[in-house]
Protein backbone atom coordinates (compact mmCIF):
# COMPACT_ATOMS: atom_id res chain seq x y z
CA UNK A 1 -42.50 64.69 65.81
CA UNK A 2 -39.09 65.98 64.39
CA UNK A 3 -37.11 63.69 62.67
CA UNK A 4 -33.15 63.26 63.46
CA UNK A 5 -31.13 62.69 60.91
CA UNK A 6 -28.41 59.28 60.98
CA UNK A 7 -25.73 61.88 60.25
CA UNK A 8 -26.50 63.59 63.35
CA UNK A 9 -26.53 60.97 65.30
CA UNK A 10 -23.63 59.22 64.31
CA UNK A 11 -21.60 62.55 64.15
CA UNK A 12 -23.08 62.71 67.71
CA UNK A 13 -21.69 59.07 68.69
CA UNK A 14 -18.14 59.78 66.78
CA UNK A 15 -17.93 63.04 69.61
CA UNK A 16 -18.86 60.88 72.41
CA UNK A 17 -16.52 58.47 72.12
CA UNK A 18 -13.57 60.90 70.68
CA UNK A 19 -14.22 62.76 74.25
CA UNK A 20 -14.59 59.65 76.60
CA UNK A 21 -10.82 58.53 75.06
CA UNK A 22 -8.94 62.08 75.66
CA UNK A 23 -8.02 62.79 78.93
CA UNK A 24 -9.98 65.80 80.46
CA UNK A 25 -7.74 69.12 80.99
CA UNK A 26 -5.81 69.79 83.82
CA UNK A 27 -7.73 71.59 86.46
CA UNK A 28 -6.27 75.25 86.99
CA UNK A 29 -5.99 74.68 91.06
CA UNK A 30 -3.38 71.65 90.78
CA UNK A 31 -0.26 72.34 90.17
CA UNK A 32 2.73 70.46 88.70
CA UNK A 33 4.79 68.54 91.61
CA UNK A 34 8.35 69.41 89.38
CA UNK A 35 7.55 73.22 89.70
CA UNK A 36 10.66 75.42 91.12
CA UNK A 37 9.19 76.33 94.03
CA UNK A 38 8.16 73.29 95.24
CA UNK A 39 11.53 71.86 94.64
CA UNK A 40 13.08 74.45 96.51
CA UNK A 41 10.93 74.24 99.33
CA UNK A 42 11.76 70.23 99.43
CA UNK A 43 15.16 70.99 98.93
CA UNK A 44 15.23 73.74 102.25
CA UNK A 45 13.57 70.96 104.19
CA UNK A 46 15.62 68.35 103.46
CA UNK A 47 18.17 70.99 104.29
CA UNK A 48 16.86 71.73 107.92
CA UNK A 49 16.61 67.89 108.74
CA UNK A 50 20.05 67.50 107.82
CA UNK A 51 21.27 70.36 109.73
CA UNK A 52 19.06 70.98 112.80
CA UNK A 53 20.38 68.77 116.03
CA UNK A 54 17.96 66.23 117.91
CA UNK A 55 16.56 67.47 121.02
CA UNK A 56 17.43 71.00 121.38
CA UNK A 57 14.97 73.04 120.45
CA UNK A 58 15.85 76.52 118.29
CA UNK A 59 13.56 79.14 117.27
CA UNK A 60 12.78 80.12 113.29
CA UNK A 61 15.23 82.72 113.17
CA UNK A 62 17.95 80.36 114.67
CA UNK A 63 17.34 77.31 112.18
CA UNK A 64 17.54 79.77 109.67
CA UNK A 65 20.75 80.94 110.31
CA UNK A 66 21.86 77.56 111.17
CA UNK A 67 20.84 76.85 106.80
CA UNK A 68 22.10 80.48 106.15
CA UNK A 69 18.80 81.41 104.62
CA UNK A 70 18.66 85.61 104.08
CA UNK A 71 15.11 85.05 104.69
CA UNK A 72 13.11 83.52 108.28
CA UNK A 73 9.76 84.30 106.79
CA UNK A 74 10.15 80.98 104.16
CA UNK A 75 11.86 78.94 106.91
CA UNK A 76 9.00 79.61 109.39
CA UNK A 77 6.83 78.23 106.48
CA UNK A 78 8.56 75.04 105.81
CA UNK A 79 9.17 74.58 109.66
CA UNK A 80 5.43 74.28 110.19
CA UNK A 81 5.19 72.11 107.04
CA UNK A 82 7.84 69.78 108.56
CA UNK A 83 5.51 70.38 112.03
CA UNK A 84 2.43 69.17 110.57
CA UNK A 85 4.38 66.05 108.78
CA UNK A 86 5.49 64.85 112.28
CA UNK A 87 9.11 65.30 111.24
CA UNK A 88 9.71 67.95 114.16
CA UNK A 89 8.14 69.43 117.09
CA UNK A 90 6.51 72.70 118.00
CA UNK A 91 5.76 74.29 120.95
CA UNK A 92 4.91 77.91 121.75
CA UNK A 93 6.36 79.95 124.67
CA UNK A 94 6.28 83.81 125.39
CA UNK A 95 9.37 85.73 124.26
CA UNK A 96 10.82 88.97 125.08
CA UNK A 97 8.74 90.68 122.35
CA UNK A 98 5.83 88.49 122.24
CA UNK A 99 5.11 84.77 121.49
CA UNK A 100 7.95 82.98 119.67
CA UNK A 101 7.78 79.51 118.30
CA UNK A 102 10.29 76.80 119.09
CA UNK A 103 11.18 73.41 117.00
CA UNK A 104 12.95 70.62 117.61
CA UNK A 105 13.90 67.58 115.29
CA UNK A 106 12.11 64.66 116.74
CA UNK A 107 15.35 61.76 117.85
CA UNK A 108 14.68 58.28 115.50
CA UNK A 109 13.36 55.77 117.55
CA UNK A 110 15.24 52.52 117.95
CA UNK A 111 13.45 49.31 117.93
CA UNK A 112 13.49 48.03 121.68
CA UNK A 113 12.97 44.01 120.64
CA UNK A 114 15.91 41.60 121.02
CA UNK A 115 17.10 39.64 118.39
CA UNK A 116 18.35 36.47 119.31
């Protein structure tokens, strides 16, 4: 039967318990919520919201001229991010070269009880 050594085994213990204190790494597939891109992505929403009008709806290229963004392709993304948040509406209909997306900001909702 092989013997183990108390030094072992304590030096064993010591690296248990140095381990189970230290946070473990940082996966590689999260990523930092403070990055640049992420907070210009927020920021481009927040811009849309501001500046798209309730109940009309406008295609991609439209709201991004309306935030004079050079580029549609990165409002079409955050579009369908503000989409799948509930914050606007999509709908599909067939353009003149194809399907076309439309959005439209969603109107706030007033509460309908009376306060007496």
């Amino acid at each position: 039967m092989p013997s183990v050594s108390a030094h072992s085994l304590v030096s064993a213990m010591v690296q248990k318990a140095r381990t189970s204190l230290v946070p473990p790494p940082r996966q590689l597939t999260e990523r930092a919520s403070n990055d640049p891109q992420r907070m210009r992505a927020r920021r481009t929403e927040a811009e849309i919201l501001a500046k798209m009008p309730f109940d009309e709806w406008l295609s991609c290229t439209a709201v991004s001229r309306l935030i004079g963004a050079p580029d549609d392709r990165k409002t079409r993304a955050r579009l369908d991010r503000l989409a799948r948040d509930g914050q606007v509406e999509r709908k599909r209909e067939q353009g003149s070269h194809g399907p076309v997306y439309l959005f439209k900001r969603f109107r706030k909702e007033r509460p309908t009880g009376r306060r007496w």
